[in-house]
C-alpha atoms as a PDB file:
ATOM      1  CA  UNK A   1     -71.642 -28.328 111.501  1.00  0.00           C
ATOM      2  CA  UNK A   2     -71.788 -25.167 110.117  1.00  0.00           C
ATOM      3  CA  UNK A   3     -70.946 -22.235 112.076  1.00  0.00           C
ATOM      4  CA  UNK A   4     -72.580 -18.294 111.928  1.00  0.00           C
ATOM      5  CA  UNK A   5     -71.568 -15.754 109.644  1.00  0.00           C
ATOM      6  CA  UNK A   6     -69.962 -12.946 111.595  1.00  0.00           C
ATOM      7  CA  UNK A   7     -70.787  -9.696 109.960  1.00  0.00           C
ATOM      8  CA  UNK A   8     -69.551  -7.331 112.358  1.00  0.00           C
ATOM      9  CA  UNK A   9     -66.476  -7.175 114.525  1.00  0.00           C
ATOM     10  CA  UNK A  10     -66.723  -4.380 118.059  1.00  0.00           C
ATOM     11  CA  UNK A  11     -62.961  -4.388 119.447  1.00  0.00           C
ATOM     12  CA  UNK A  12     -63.005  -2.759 122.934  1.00  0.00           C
ATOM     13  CA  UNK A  13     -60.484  -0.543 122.365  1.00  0.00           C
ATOM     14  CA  UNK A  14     -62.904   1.789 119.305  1.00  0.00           C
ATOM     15  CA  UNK A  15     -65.748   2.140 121.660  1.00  0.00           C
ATOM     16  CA  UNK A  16     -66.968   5.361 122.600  1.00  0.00           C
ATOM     17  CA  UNK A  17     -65.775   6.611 125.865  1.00  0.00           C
ATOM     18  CA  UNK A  18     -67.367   9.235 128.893  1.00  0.00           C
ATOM     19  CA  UNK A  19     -64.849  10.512 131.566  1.00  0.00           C
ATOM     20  CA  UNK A  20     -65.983  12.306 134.140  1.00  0.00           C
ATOM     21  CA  UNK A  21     -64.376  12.527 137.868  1.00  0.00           C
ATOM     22  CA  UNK A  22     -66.972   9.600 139.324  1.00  0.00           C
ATOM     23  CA  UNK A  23     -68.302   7.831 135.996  1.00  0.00           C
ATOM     24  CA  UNK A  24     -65.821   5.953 133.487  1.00  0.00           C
ATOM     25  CA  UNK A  25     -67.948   4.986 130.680  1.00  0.00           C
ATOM     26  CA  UNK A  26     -67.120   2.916 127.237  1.00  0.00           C
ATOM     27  CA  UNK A  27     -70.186   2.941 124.965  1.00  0.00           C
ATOM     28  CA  UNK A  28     -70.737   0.168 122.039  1.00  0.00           C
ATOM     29  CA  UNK A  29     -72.971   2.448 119.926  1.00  0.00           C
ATOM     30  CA  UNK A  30     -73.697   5.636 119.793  1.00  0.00           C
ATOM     31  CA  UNK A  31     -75.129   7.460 123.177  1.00  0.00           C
ATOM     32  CA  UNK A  32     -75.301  11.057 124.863  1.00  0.00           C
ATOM     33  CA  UNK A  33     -72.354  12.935 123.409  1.00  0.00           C
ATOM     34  CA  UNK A  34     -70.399  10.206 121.144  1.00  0.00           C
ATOM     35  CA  UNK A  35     -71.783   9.862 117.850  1.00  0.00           C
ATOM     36  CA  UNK A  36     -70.793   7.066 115.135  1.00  0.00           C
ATOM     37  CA  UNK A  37     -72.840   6.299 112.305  1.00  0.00           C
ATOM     38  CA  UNK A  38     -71.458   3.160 111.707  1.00  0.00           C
ATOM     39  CA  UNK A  39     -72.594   2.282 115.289  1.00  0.00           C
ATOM     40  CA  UNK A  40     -75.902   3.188 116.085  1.00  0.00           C
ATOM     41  CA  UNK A  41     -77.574  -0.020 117.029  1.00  0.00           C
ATOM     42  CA  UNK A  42     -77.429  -3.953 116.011  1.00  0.00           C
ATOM     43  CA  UNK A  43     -80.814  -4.808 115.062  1.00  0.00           C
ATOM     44  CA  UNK A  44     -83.498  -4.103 118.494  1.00  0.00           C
ATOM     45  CA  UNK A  45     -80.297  -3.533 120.617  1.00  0.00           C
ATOM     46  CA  UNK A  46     -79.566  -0.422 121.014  1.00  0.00           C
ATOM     47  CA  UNK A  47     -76.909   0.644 124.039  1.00  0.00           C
ATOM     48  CA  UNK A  48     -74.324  -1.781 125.886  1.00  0.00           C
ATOM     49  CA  UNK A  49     -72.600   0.988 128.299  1.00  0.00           C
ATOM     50  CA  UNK A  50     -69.768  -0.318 130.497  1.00  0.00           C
ATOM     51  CA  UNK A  51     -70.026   1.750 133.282  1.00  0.00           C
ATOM     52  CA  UNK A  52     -67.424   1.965 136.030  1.00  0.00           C
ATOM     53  CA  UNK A  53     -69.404   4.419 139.259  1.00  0.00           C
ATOM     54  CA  UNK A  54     -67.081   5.936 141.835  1.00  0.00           C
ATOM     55  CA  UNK A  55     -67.754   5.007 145.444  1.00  0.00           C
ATOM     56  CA  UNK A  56     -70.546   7.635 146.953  1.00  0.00           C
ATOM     57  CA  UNK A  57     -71.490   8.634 143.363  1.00  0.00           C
ATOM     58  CA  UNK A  58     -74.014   8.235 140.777  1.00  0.00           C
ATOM     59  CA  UNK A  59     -76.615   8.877 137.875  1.00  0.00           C
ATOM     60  CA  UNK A  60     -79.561  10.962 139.398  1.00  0.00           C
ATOM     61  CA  UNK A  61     -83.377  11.218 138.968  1.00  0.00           C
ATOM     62  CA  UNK A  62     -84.077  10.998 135.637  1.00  0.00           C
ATOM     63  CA  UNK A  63     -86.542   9.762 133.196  1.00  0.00           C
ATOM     64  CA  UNK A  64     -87.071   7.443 130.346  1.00  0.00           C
ATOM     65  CA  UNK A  65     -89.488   6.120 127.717  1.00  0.00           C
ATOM     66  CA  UNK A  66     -90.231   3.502 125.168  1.00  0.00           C
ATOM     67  CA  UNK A  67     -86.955   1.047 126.074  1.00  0.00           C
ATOM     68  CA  UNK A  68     -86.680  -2.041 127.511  1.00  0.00           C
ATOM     69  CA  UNK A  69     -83.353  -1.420 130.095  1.00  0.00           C
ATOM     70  CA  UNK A  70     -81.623  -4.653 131.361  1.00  0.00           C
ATOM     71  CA  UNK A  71     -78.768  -3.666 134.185  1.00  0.00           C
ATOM     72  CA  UNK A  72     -76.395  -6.678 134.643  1.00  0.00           C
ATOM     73  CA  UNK A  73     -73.845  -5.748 137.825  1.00  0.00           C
ATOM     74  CA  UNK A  74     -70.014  -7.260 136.911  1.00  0.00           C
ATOM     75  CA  UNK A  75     -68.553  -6.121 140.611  1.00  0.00           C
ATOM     76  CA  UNK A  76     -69.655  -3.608 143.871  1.00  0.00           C
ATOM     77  CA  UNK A  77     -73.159  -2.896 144.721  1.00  0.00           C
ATOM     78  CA  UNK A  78     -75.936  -0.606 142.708  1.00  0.00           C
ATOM     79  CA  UNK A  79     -78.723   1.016 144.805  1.00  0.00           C
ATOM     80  CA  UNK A  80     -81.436   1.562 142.542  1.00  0.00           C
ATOM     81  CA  UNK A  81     -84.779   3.742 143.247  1.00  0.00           C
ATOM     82  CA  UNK A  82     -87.636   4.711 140.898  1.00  0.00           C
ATOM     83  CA  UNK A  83     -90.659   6.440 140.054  1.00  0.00           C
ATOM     84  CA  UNK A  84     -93.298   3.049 140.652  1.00  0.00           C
ATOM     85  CA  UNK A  85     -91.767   2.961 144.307  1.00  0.00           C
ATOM     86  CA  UNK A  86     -89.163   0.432 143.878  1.00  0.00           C
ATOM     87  CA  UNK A  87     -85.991   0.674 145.799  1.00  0.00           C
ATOM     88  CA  UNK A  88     -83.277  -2.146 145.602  1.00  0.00           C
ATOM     89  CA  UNK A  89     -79.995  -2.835 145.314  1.00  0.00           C
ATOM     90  CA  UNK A  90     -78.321  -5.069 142.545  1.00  0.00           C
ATOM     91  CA  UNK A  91     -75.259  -6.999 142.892  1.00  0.00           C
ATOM     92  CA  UNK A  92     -73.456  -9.665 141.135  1.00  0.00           C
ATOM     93  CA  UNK A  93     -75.509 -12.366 140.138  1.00  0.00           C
ATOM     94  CA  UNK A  94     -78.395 -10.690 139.827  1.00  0.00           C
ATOM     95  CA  UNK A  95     -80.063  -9.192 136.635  1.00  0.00           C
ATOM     96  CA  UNK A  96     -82.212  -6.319 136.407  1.00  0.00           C
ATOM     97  CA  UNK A  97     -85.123  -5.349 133.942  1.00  0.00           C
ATOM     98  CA  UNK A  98     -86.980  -2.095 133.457  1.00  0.00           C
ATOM     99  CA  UNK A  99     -89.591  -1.613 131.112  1.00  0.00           C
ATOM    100  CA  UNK A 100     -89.823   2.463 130.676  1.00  0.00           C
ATOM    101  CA  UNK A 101     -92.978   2.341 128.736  1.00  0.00           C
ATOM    102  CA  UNK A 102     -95.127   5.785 128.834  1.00  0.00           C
ATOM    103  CA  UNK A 103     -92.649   6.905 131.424  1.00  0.00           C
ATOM    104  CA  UNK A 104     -90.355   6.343 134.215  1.00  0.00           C
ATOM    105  CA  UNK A 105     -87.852   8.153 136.046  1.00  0.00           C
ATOM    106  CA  UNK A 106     -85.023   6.348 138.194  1.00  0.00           C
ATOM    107  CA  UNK A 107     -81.458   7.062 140.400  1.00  0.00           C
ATOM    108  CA  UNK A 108     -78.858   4.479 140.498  1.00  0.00           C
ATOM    109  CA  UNK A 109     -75.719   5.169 143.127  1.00  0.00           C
ATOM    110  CA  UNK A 110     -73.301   3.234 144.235  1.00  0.00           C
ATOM    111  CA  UNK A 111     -73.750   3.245 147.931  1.00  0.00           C
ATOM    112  CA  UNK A 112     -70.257   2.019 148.936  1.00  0.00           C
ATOM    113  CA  UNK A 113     -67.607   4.326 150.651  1.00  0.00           C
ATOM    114  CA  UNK A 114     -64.969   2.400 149.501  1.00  0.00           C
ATOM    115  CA  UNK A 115     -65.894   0.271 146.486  1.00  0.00           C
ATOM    116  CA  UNK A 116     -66.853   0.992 142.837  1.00  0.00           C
ATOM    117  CA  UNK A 117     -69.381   0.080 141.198  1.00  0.00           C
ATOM    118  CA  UNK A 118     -69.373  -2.282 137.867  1.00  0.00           C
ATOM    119  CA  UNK A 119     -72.170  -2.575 135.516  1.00  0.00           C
ATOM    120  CA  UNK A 120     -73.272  -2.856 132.050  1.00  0.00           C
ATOM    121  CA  UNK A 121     -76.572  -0.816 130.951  1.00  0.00           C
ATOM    122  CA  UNK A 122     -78.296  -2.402 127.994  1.00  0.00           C
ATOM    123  CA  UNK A 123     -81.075  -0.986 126.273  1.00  0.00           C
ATOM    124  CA  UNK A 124     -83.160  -2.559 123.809  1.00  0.00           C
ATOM    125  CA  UNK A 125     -86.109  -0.933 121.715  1.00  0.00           C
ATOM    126  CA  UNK A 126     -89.295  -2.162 122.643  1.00  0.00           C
ATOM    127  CA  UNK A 127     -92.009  -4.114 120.242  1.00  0.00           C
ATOM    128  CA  UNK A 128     -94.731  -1.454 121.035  1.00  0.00           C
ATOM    129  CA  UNK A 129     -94.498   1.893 122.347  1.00  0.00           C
ATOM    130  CA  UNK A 130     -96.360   3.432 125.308  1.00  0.00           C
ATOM    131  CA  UNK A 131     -96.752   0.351 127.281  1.00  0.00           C
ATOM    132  CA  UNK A 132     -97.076   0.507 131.229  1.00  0.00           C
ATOM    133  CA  UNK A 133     -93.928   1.083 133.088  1.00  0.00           C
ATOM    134  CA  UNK A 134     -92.344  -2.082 134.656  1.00  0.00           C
ATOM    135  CA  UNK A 135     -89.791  -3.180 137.158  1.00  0.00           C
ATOM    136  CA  UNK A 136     -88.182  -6.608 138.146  1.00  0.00           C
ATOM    137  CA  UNK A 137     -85.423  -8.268 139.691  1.00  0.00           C
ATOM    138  CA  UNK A 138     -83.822 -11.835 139.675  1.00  0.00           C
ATOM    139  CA  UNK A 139     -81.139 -13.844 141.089  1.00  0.00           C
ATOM    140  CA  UNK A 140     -79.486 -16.103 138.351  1.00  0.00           C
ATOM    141  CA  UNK A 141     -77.603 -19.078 140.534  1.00  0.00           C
ATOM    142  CA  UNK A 142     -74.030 -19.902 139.704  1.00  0.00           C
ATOM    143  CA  UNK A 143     -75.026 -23.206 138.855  1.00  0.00           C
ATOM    144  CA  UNK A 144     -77.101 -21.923 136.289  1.00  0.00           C
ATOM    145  CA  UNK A 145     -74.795 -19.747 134.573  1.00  0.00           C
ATOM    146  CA  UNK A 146     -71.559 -21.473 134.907  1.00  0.00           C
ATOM    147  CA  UNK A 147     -70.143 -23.329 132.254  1.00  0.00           C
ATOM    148  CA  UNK A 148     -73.375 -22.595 130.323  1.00  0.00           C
ATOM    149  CA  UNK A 149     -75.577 -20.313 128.975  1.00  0.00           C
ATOM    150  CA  UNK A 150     -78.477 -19.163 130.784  1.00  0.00           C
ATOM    151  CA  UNK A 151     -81.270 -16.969 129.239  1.00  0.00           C
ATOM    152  CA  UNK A 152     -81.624 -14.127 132.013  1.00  0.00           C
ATOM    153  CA  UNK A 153     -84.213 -11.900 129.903  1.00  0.00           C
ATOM    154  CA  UNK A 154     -86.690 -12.723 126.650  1.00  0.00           C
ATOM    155  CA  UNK A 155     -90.346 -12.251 125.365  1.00  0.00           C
ATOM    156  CA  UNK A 156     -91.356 -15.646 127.675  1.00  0.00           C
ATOM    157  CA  UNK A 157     -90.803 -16.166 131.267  1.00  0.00           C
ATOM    158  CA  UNK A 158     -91.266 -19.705 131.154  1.00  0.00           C
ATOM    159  CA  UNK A 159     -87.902 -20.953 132.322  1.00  0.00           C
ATOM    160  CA  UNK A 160     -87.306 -17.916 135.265  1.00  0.00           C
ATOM    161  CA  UNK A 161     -86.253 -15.727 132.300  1.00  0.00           C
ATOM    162  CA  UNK A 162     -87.479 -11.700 133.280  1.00  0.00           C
ATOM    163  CA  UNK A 163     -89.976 -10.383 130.585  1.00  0.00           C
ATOM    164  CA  UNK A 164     -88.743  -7.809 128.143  1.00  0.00           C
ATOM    165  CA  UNK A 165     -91.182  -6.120 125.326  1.00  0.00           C
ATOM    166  CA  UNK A 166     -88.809  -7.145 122.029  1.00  0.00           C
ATOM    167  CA  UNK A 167     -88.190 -10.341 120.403  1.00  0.00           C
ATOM    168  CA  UNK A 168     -84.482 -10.808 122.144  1.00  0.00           C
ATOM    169  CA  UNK A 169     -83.188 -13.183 124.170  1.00  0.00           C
ATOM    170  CA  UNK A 170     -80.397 -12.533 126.761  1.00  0.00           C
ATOM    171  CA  UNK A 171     -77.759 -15.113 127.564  1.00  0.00           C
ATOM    172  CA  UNK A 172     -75.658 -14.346 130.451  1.00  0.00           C
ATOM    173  CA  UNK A 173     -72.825 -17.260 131.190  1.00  0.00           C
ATOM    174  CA  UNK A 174     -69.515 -17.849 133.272  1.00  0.00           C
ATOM    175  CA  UNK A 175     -66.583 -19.685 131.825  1.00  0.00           C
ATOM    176  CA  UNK A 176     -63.933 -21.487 133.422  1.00  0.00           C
ATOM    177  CA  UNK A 177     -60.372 -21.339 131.299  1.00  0.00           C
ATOM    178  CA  UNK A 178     -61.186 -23.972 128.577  1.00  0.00           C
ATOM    179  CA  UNK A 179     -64.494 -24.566 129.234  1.00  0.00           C
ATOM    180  CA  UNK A 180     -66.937 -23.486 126.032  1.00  0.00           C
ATOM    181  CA  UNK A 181     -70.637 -22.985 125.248  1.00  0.00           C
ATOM    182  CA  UNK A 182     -72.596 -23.362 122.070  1.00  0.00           C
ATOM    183  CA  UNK A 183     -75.738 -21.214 120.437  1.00  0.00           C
ATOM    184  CA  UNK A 184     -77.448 -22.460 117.416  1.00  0.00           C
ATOM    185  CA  UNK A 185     -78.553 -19.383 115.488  1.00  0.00           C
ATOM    186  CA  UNK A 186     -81.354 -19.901 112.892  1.00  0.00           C
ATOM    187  CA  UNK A 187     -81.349 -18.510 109.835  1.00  0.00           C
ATOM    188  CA  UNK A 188     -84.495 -15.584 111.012  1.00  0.00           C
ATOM    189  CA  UNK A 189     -82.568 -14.348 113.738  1.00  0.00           C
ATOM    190  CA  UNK A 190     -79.184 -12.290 114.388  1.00  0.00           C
ATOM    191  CA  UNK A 191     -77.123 -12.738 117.578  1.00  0.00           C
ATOM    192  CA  UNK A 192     -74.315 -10.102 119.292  1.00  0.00           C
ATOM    193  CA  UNK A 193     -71.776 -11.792 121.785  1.00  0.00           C
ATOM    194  CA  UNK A 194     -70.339  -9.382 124.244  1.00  0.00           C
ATOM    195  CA  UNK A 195     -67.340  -9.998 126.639  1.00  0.00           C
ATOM    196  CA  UNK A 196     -68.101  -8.492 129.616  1.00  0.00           C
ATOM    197  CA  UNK A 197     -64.400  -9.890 131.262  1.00  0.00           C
ATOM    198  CA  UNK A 198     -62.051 -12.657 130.614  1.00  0.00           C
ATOM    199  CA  UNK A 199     -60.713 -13.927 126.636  1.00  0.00           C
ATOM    200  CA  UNK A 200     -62.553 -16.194 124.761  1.00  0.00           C
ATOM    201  CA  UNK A 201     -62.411 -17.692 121.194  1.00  0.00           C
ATOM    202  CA  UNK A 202     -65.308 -17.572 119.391  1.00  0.00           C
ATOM    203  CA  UNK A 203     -65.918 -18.959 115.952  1.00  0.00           C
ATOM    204  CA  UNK A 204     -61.785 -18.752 115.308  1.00  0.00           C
ATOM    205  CA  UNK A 205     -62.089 -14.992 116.833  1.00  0.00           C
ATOM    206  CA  UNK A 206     -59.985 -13.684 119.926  1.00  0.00           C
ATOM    207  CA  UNK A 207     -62.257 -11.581 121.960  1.00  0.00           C
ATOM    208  CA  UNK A 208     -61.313  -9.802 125.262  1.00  0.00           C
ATOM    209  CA  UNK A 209     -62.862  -7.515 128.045  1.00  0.00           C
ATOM    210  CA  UNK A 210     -64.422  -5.405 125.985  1.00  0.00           C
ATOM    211  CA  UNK A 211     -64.626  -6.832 123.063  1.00  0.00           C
ATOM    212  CA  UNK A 212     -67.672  -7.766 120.545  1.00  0.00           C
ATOM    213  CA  UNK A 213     -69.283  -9.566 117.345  1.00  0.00           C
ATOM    214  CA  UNK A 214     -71.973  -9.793 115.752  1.00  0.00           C
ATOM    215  CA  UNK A 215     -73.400 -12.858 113.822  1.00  0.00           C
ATOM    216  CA  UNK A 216     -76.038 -13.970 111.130  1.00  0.00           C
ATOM    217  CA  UNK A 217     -76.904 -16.462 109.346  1.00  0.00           C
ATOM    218  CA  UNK A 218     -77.891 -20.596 110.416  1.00  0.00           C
ATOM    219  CA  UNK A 219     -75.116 -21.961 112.117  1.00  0.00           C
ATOM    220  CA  UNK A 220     -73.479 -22.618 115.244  1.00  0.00           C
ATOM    221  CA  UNK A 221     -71.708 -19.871 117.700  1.00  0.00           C
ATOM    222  CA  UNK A 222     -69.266 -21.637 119.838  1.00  0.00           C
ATOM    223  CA  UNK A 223     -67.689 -19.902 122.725  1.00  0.00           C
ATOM    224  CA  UNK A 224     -64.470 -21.363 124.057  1.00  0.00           C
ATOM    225  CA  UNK A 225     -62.910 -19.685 126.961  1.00  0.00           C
ATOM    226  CA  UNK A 226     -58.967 -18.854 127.319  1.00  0.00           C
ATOM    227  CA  UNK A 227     -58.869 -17.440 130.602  1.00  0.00           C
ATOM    228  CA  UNK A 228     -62.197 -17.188 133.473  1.00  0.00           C
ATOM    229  CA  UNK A 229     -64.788 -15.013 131.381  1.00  0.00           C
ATOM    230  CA  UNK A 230     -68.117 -13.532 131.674  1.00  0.00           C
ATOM    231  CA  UNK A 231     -69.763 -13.781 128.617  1.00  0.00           C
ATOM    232  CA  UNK A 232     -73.473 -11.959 127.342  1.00  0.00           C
ATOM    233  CA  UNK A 233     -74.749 -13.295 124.210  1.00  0.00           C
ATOM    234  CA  UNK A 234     -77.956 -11.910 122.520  1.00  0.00           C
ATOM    235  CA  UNK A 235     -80.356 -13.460 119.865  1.00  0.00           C
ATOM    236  CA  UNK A 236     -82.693 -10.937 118.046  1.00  0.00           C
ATOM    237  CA  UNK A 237     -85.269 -10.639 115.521  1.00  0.00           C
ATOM    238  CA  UNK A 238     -83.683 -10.288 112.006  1.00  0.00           C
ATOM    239  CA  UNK A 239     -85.868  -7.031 111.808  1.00  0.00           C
ATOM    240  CA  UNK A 240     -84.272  -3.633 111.762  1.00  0.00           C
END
């Protein structure tokens, strides 16, 4: 079988990086204060931010528009709170969606004393601007995301997916030590695989914590796992 073309490799260690006494922050593309113009975006998706929140602290009130946000908690607790009202708290398992829209402001704190906070922050550009401000929240079961991937967040709800404004598809799956899991990529879209923890090999390529690729091109993307892994796996729109 043929396998996808990787056409871009992310290693953990080049990412950009925010330090700051309660926020340690690696950034896949460009965002806030680190610049790279060979890493502004892959296609719709725009921000991955690995975000490690200090116990007691977090990101204030503040706003955003025109992106589709998906927050995906690794370890801890995240107490969210916006603008529409909403007021929850995320932990693992759990994926969250936010469509910003015309507008929307938001806090997220870690409300532990003692634990920190783990998280990734993904944004990705919406299909139409302006569009009314939106908030959801879903638990994924283990038995749906282990040893397998499970879509999490896409343009159709019809399998428990969340709805996000942008041809993309989020795949969110945990992998034993030598356990694997395969994507078929057709030739109209892209697809960026993101290791959240763990080592896996995909397509003959080491990847750890950290690390990413991105692929094109019809063919298979097979995910094999070295150690226990959490894996995130996106297929986009071959549009820019």
């Amino acid at each position: 079988m043929d396998q996808a073309t990787q056409v871009a490799v992310r290693a953990s260690a080049d990412r950009g990086s925010t330090q700051l006494d309660w926020l340690a922050s690696r950034h896949t593309f460009s965002f806030g204060e680190y610049w790279d113009p060979r890493w502004q975006s892959f296609y719709s998706l725009r921000v991955i931010n690995d975000d490690i929140v200090a116990p007691g602290s977090g990101f204030g009130m503040h706003g955003h528009r025109d992106m589709e946000i998906i927050t995906v908690v690794l370890s801890g607790a995240l107490q969210h709170r916006d603008s529409l009202g909403n007021g929850e708290v995320i932990v693992p398992g759990e994926v969250q969606v936010m469509t910003a829209g015309a507008g929307i402001r938001h806090s997220e704190f870690n409300p532990s004393t003692e634990e920190p906070v783990h998280l990734l922050q993904i944004w990705i550009e919406p299909s139409r601007k302006g569009l009314p401000p939106f908030y959801a929240q879903r638990v994924f079961a283990e038995e749906l995301r282990r040893n397998r991937l499970c879509r999490v967040a896409g343009p159709v709800a019809d399998d428990g997916a969340l709805l996000i404004n942008q041809d993309a598809n989020l795949f969110i799956s945990s992998l034993n030590p030598g356990a694997s899991a395969r994507h078929q990529l057709t030739a109209q879209r892209v697809a960026w695989l993101h290791v959240a923890r763990g080592e896996v090999v995909s397509n003959g390529s080491t990847l750890r914590s950290g690390d990413a690729v991105g692929y094109t091109g019809a063919g298979e993307i097979k995910i094999e796992a070295s150690k226990a892994s959490e894996i995130l796996l996106f297929d986009l729109a071959h549009v820019s």
